[in-house]
Protein backbone atom coordinates (compact mmCIF):
# COMPACT_ATOMS: atom_id res chain seq x y z
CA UNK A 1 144.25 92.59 51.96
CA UNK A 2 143.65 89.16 53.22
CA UNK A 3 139.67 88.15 53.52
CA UNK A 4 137.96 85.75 55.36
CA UNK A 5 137.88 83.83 52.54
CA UNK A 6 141.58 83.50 52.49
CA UNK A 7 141.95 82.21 56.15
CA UNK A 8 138.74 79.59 55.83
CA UNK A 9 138.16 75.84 55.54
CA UNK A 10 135.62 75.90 52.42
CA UNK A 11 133.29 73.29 51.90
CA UNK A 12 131.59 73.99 55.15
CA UNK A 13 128.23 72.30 55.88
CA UNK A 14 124.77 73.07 57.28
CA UNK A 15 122.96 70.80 60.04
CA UNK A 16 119.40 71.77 59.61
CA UNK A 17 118.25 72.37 62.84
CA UNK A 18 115.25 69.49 62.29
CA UNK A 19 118.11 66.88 62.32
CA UNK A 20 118.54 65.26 65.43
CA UNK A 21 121.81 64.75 67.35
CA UNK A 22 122.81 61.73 66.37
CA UNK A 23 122.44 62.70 62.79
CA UNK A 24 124.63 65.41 63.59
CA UNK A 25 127.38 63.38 64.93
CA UNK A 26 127.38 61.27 62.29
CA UNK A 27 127.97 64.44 59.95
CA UNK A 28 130.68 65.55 62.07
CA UNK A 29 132.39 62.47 61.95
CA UNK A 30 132.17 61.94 58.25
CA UNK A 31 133.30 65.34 57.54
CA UNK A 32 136.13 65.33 60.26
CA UNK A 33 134.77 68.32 62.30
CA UNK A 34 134.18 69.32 65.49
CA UNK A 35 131.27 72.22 65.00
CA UNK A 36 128.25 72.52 62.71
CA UNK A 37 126.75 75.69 61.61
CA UNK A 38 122.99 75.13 62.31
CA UNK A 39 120.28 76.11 59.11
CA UNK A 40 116.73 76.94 60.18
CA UNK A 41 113.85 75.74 57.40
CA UNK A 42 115.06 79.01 54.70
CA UNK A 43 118.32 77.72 55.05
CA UNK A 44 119.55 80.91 57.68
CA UNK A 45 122.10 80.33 60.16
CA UNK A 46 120.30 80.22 63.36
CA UNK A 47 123.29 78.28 65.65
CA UNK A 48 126.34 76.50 65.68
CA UNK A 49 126.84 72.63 67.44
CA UNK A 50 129.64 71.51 69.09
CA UNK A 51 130.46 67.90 70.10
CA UNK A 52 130.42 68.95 73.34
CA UNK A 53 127.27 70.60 72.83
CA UNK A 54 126.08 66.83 72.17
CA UNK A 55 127.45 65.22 74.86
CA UNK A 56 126.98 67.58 78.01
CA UNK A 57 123.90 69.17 76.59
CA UNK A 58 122.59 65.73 76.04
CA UNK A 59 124.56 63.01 76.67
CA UNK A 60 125.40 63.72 80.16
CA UNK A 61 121.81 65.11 80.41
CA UNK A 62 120.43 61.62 79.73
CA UNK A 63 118.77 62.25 76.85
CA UNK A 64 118.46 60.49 73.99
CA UNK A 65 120.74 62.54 70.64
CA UNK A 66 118.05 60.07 68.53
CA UNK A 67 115.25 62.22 69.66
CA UNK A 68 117.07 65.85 70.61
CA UNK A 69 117.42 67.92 67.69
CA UNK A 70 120.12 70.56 66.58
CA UNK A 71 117.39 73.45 66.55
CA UNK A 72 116.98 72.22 70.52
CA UNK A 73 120.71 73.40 71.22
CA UNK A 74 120.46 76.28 69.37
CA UNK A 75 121.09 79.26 71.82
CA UNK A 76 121.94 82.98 71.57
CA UNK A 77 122.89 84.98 68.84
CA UNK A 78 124.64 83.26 66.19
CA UNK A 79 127.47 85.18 64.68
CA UNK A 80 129.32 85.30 61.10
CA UNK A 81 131.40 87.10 58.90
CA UNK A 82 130.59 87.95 54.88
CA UNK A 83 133.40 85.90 52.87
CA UNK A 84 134.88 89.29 51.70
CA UNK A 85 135.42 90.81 55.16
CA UNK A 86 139.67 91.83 56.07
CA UNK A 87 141.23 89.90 58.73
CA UNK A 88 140.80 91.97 61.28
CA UNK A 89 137.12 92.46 61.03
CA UNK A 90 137.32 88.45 61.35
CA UNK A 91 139.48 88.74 64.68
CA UNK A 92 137.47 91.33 65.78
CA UNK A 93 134.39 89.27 65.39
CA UNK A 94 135.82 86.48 67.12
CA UNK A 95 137.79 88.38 69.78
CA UNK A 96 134.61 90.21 70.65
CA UNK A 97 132.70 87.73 70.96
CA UNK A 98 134.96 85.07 72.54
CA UNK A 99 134.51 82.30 69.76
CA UNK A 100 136.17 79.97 68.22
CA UNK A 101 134.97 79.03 65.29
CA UNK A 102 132.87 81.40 62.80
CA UNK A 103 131.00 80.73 59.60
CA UNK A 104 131.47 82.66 56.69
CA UNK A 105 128.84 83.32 54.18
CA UNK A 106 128.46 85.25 50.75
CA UNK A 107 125.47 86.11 49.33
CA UNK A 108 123.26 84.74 52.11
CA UNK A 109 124.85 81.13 51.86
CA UNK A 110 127.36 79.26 53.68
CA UNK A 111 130.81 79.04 52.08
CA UNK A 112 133.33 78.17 54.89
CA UNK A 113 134.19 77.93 58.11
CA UNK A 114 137.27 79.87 60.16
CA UNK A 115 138.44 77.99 63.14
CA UNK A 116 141.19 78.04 65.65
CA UNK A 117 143.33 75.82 62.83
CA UNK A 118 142.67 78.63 60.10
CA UNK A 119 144.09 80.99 62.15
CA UNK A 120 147.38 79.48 62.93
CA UNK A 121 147.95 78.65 59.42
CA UNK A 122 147.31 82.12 58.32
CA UNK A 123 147.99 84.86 60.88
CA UNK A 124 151.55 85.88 62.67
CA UNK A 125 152.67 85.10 66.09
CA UNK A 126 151.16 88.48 67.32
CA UNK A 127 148.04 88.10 65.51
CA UNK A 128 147.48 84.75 67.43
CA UNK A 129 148.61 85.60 70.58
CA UNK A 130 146.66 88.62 70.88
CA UNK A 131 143.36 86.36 70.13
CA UNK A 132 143.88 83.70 72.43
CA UNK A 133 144.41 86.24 75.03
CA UNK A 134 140.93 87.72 74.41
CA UNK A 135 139.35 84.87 73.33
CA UNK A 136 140.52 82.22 76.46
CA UNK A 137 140.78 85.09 78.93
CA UNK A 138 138.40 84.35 82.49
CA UNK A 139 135.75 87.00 82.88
């Protein structure tokens, strides 16, 4: 059975959501990412940034990232998978939901993250198709 933990980047890191924008580019830069998973104060996911986030829900806002913070963009219900979940449960999760990238976590901490690049590395033609379908569809 291939987990979660099979198909994800490890080495995944929180932004806490205190940490302002800037900050968080910086992070995403130096780690070569495009998406943050963000950590309220008892270290619980509680969002995930984009760089796009940044820049149209800030940026292009004309607000300063020096002085918006992470917990600011924070929206909605942020979703995960537990490291030791099958495949399927993680394309369900992500189908379902219409994400693209999802954090995994074991025993309440962050251990990876599964994006669009995990999945074409580790899934079949089918597999893929089927998600982008769901995942890019309009509606």
């Amino acid at each position: 059975m291939t987990t979660a933990r099979d198909i994800m980047h490890p080495g995944a890191e929180w932004i806490p959501a205190h940490e302002t924008l800037d900050r968080a580019a910086r992070l995403m830069r130096r780690l070569d990412v495009g998406a943050l998973p963000i950590a309220d104060s008892n270290e619980r996911l509680c969002g995930i940034l984009t760089d796009r986030d940044i820049v149209v829900g800030c940026v292009a806002m004309g607000h300063d990232p020096a002085k918006v913070t992470a917990g600011d963009l924070a929206k909605g219900t942020p979703r995960w998978i537990d490291a030791g979940s099958d495949v399927g449960e993680v394309l369900n999760e992500m189908q379902g939901h219409r994400i693209r990238r999802l954090p995994v976590i074991e025993n309440k901490r962050l251990v990876g993250m599964i994006s669009e690049a995990d999945l074409a590395q580790h899934l079949s033609d089918g597999q893929i198709a089927a998600w982008v379908e769901h995942v890019y569809a309009n509606g």
